[in-house]
Protein backbone atom coordinates (compact mmCIF):
# COMPACT_ATOMS: atom_id res chain seq x y z
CA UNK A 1 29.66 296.16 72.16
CA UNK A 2 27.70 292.94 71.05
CA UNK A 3 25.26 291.40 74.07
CA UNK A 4 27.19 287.71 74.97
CA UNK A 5 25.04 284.96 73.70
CA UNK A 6 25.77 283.30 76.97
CA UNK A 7 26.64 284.74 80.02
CA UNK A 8 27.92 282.82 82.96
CA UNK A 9 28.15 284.72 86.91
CA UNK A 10 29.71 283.08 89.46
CA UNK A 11 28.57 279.67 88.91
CA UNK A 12 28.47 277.33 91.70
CA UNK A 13 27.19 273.32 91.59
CA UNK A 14 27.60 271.66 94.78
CA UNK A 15 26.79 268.08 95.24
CA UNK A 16 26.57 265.99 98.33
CA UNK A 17 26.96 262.58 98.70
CA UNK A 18 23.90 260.30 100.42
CA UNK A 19 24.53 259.45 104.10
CA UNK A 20 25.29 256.06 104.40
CA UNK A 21 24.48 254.56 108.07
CA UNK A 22 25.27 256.46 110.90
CA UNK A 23 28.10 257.76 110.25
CA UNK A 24 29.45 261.21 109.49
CA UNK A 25 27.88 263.02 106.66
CA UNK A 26 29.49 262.93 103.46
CA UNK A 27 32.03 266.14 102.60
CA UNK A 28 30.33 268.43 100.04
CA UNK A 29 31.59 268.17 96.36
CA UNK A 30 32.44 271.85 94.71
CA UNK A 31 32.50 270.80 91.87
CA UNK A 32 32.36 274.33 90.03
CA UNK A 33 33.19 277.08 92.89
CA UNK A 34 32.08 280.05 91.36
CA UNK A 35 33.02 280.85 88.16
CA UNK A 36 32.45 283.50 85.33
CA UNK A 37 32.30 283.91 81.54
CA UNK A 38 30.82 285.18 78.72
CA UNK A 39 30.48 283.71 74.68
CA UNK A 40 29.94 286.19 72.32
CA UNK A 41 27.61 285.17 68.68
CA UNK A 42 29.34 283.08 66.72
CA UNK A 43 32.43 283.07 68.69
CA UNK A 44 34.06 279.73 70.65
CA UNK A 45 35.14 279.57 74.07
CA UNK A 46 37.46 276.82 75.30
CA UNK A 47 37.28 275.93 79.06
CA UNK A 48 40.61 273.12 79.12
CA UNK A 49 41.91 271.59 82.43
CA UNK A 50 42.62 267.96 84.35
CA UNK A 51 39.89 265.64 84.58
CA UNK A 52 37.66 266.54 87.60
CA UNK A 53 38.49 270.22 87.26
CA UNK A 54 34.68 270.86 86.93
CA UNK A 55 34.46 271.41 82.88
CA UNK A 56 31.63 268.83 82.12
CA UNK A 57 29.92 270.05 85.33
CA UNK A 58 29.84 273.21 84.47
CA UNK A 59 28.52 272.20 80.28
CA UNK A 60 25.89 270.57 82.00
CA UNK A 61 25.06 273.27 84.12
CA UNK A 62 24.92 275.84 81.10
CA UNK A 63 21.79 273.33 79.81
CA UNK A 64 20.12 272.85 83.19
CA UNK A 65 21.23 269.48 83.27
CA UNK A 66 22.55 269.10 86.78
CA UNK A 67 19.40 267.64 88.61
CA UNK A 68 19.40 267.86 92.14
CA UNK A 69 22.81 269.38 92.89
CA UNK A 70 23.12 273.03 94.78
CA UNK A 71 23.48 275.58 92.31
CA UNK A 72 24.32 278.96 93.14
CA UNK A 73 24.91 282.24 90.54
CA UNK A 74 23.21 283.37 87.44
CA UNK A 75 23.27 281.95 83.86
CA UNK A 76 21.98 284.09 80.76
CA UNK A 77 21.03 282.78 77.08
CA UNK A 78 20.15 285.01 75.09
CA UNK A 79 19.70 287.82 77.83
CA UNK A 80 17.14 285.45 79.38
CA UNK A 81 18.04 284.06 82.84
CA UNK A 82 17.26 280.24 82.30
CA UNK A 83 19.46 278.95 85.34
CA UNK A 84 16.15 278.57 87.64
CA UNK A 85 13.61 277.80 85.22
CA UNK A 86 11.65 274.53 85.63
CA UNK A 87 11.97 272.07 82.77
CA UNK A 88 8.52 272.58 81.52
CA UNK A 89 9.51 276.96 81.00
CA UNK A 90 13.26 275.45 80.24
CA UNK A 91 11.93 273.56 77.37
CA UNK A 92 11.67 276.39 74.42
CA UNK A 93 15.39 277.51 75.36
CA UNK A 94 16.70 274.43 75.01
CA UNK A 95 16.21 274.58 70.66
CA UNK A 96 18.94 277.24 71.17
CA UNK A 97 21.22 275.40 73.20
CA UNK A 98 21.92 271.89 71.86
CA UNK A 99 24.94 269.48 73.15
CA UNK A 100 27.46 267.28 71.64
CA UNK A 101 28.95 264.36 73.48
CA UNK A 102 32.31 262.54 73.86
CA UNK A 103 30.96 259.21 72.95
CA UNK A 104 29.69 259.27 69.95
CA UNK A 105 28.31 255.58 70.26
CA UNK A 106 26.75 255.72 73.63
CA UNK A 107 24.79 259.07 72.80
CA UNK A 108 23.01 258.04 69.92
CA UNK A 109 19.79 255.55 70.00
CA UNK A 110 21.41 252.11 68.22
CA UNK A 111 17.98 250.59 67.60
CA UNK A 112 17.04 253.85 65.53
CA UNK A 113 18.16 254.93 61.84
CA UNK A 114 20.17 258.05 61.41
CA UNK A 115 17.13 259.80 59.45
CA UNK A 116 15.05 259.13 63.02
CA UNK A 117 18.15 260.37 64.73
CA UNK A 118 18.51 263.81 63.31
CA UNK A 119 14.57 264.17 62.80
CA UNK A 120 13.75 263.34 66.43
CA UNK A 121 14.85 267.02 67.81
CA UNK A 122 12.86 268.18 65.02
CA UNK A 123 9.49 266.63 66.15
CA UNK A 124 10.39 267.36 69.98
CA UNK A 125 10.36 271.00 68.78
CA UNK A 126 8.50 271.29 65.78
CA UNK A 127 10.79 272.30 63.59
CA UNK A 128 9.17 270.97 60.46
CA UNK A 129 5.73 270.63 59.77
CA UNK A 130 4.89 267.97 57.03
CA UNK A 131 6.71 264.76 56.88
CA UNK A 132 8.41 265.63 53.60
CA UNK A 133 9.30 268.67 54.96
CA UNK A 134 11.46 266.91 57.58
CA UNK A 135 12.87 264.42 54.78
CA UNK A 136 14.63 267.17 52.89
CA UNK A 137 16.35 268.49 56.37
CA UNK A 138 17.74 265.58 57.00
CA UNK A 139 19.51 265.36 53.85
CA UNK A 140 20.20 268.97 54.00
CA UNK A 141 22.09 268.63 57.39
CA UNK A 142 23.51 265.10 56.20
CA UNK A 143 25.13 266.44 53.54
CA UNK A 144 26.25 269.69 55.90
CA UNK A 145 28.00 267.13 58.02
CA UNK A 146 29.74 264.98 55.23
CA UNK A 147 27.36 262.45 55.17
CA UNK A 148 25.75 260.73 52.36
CA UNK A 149 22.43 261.01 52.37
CA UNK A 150 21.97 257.46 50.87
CA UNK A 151 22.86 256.15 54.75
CA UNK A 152 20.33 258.16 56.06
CA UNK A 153 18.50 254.33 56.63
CA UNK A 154 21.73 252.96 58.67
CA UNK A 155 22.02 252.40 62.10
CA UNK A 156 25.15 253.82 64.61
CA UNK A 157 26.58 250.27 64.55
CA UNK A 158 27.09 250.59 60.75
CA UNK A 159 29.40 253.71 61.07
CA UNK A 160 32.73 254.74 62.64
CA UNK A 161 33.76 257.01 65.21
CA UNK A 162 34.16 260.33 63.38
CA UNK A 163 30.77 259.21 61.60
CA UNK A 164 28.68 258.57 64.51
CA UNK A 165 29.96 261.98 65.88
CA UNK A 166 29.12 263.49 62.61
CA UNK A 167 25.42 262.09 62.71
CA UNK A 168 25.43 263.60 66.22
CA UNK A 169 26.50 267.38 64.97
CA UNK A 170 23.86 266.96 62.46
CA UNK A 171 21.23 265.63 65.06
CA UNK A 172 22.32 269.70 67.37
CA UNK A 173 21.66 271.62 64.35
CA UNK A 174 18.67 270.12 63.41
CA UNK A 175 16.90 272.73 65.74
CA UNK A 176 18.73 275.87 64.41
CA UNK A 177 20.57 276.51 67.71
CA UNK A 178 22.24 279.37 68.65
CA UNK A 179 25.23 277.74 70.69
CA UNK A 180 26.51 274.05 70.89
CA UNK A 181 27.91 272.85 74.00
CA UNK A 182 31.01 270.07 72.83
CA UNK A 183 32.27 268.21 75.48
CA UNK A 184 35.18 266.92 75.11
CA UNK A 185 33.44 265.83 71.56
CA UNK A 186 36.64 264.77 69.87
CA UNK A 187 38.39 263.07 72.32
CA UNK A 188 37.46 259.32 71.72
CA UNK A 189 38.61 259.92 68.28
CA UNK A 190 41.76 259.13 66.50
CA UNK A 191 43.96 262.13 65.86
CA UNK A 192 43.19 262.63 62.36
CA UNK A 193 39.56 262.51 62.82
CA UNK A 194 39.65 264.80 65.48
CA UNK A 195 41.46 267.23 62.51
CA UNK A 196 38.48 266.55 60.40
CA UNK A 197 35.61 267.29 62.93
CA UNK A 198 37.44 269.71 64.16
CA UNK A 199 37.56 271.56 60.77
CA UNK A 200 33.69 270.92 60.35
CA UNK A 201 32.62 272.74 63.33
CA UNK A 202 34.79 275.60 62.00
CA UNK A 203 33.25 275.04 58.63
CA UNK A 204 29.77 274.97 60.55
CA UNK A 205 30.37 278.15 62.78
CA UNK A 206 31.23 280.40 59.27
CA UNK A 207 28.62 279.03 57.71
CA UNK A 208 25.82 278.80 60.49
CA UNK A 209 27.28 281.50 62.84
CA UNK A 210 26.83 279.12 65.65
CA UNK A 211 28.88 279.33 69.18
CA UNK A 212 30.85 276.91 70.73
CA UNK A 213 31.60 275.93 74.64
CA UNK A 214 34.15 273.77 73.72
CA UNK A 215 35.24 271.35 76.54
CA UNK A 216 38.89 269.64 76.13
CA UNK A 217 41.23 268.60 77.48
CA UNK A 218 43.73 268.90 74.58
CA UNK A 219 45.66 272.29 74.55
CA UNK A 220 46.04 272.09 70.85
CA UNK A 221 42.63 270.94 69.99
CA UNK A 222 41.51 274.12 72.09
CA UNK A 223 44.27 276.14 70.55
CA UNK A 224 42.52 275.86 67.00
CA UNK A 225 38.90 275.88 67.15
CA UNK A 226 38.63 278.58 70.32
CA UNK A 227 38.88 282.04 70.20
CA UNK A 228 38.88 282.92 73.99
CA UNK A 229 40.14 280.35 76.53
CA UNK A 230 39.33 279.70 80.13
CA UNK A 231 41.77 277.51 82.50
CA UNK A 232 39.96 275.45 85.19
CA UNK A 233 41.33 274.05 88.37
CA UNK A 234 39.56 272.31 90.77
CA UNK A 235 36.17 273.62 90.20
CA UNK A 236 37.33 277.46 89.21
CA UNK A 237 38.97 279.70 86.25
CA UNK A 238 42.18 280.52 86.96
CA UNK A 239 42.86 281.86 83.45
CA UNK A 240 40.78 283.45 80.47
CA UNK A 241 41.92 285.69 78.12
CA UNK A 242 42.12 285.29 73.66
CA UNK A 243 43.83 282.11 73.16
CA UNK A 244 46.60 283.97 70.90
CA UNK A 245 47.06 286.06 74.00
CA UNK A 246 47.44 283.06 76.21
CA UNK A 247 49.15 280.47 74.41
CA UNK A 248 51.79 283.26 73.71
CA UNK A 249 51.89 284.62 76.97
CA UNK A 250 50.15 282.61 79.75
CA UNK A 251 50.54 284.22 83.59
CA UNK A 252 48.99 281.56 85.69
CA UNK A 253 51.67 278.85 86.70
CA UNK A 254 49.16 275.92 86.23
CA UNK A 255 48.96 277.37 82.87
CA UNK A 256 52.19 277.19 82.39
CA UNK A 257 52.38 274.23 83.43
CA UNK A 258 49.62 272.42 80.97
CA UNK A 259 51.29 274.29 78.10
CA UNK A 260 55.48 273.20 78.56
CA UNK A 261 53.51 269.34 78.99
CA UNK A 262 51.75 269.75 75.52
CA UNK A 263 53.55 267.85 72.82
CA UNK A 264 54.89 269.98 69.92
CA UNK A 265 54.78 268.71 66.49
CA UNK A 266 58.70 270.03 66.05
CA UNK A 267 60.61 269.31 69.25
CA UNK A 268 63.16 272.23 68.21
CA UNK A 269 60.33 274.76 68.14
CA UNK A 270 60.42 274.94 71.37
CA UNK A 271 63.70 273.97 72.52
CA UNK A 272 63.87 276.59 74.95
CA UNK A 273 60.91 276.24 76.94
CA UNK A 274 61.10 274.85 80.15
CA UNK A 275 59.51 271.67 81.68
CA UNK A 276 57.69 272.96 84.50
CA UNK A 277 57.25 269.70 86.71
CA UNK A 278 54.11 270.12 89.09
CA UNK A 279 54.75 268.39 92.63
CA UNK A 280 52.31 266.87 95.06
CA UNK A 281 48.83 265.41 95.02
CA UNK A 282 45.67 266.70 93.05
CA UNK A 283 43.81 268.25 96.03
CA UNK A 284 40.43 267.48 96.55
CA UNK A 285 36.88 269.05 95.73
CA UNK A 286 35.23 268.05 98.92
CA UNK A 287 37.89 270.51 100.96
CA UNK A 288 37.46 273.80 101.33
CA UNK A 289 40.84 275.76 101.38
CA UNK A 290 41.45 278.39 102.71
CA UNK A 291 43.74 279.80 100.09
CA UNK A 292 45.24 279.33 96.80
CA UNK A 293 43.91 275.22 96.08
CA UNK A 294 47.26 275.02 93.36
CA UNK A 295 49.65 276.07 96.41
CA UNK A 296 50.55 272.84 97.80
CA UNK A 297 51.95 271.69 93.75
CA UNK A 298 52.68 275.43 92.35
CA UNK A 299 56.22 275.67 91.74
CA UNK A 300 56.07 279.90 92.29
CA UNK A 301 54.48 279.62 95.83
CA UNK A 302 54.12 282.84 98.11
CA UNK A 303 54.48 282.65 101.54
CA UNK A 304 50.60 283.75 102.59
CA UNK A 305 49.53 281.76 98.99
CA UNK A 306 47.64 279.32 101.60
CA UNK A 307 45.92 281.61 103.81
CA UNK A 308 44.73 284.76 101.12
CA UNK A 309 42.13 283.17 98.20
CA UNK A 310 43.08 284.89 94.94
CA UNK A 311 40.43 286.14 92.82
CA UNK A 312 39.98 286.45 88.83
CA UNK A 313 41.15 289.94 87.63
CA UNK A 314 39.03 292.47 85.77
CA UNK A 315 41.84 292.60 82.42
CA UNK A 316 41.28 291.83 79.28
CA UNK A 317 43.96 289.04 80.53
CA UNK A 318 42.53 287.82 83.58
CA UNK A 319 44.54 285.40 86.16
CA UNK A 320 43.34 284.44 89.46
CA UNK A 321 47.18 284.22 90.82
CA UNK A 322 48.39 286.49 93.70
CA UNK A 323 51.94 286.81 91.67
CA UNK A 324 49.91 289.87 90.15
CA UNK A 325 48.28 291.19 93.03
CA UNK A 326 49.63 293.51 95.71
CA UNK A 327 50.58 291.91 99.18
């Protein structure tokens, strides 16, 4: 079996507020509670859920990028454990891992050209070694991206949306990474340029071989770029397994849930499916609970679903529900 590229073990990133006055301290925010997966080369893993579920937390965390916060659990790149390495012995790992942002405005410099853009990460790593040298990448990855290479002199302000985010795929590969961390990298966009960015980092991954994490909260975004999927709530993975396998057959009721809520494209398709309707308030991350966190709004609730924690199964499909355990 192949080594993962990236391997994630039980992943925890607390944070905790500053104490303001003399009051009580702040409640802890889990905002990943210990969670596991692996991304095989050139393979994409979707990790889709509500906002605050803990996705972009845990994209940061796969890059070392949560600063202060409690971290607990193991991360692998490359069969190198990188998850407690200072920035200074972090720094040659991080040409293999490379990010991609939701805004594709506010992540790239406007007061530099798109030829400085992509050739910065270049320089910071020394990817190329004469000035010419670094010339001809650019328009290499320019015209990769579906850029003209005649723009290269532009600034941000001078392109549009699917553009800018276009200059900012071209700016991750210009290091020759192994994996690309996208979070939630099309969802600014209008729908058709998500369709066309979309089918560029599909294009890119054939091509390049290059892995995703892709971070979204769009079920049928995830649906077409990812070949394994992982289900977040409130800070853990309640679901992972191939996304044929789980868009056909999903187990966990909150992933049930997110799929009879995604619009279809033909509402007869589906005619059959049922609306499940999730009650009750999105619980917290600064609780602890002692059970199942989706009891209180899951419509299949056990009896001892708040006192017994479930935990991710060892299958090839694996739910953290205790529907499939034995009590």
């Amino acid at each position: 079996m192949t080594t993962p590229l990236l391997q994630v073990k039980d992943l925890k990133v607390h944070f905790k507020p500053p104490r303001r006055g003399f009051g009580k301290p702040a409640p802890v925010i889990r905002a990943v509670d210990g969670i596991s997966f692996d991304v095989q080369p050139g393979q994409t893993l979707g990790l889709v859920g509500e906002s605050g579920c803990g996705k972009s937390t845990t994209a940061r965390a796969i890059l070392n990028l949560t600063g202060n916060a409690y971290r607990e659990g193991m991360i692998y790149l490359g069969g190198t454990r990188i998850d407690q390495l200072s920035e200074r012995r972090m720094r040659p790992h991080r040409a293999n891992a490379q990010m991609v942002f939701q805004d594709p405005f506010s992540s790239l410099n406007p007061r530099m050209t798109v030829a400085k853009i992509i050739r910065e990460p270049m320089r910071n790593f020394d990817v190329g070694k004469f000035d010419s040298d670094e010339r001809l990448e650019v328009v290499r990855l320019m015209e990769l991206v579906g850029i003209n290479p005649r723009y290269m002199n532009r600034y941000p302000h001078e392109f549009s949306g699917g553009q800018r985010q276009r200059i900012g795929i071209a700016r991750a590969l210009a290091v020759n990474p192994k994996l690309i961390v996208c979070d939630e990298a099309v969802s600014a966009l209008d729908v058709s340029i998500q369709a066309q960015v979309i089918n560029l980092l599909m294009d890119l991954q054939q091509k390049l071989g290059v892995a995703y994490v892709f971070i979204s909260h769009d079920l049928a975004v995830v649906r077409h770029i990812a070949h394994r999927v992982g289900v977040m709530y409130l800070g853990r993975i309640v679901e992972l397994a191939d996304a044929d396998e789980l868009y056909r057959s999903p187990r966990h009721p909150y992933t049930k849930a997110l799929l009879s809520a995604a619009p279809v494209p033909d509402p007869e398709q589906n005619v059959s499916q049922k609306r499940v309707k999730l009650e009750g308030e999105v619980p917290s991350p600064d609780i602890e609970y002692a059970g199942c966190p989706f009891a209180e709004r899951c419509p299949d609730v056990l009896p001892h679903c708040q006192a017994v924690r479930p935990q991710l199964s060892d299958e090839v499909h694996q739910v953290s529900c205790l529907l499939y355990e034995d009590y």
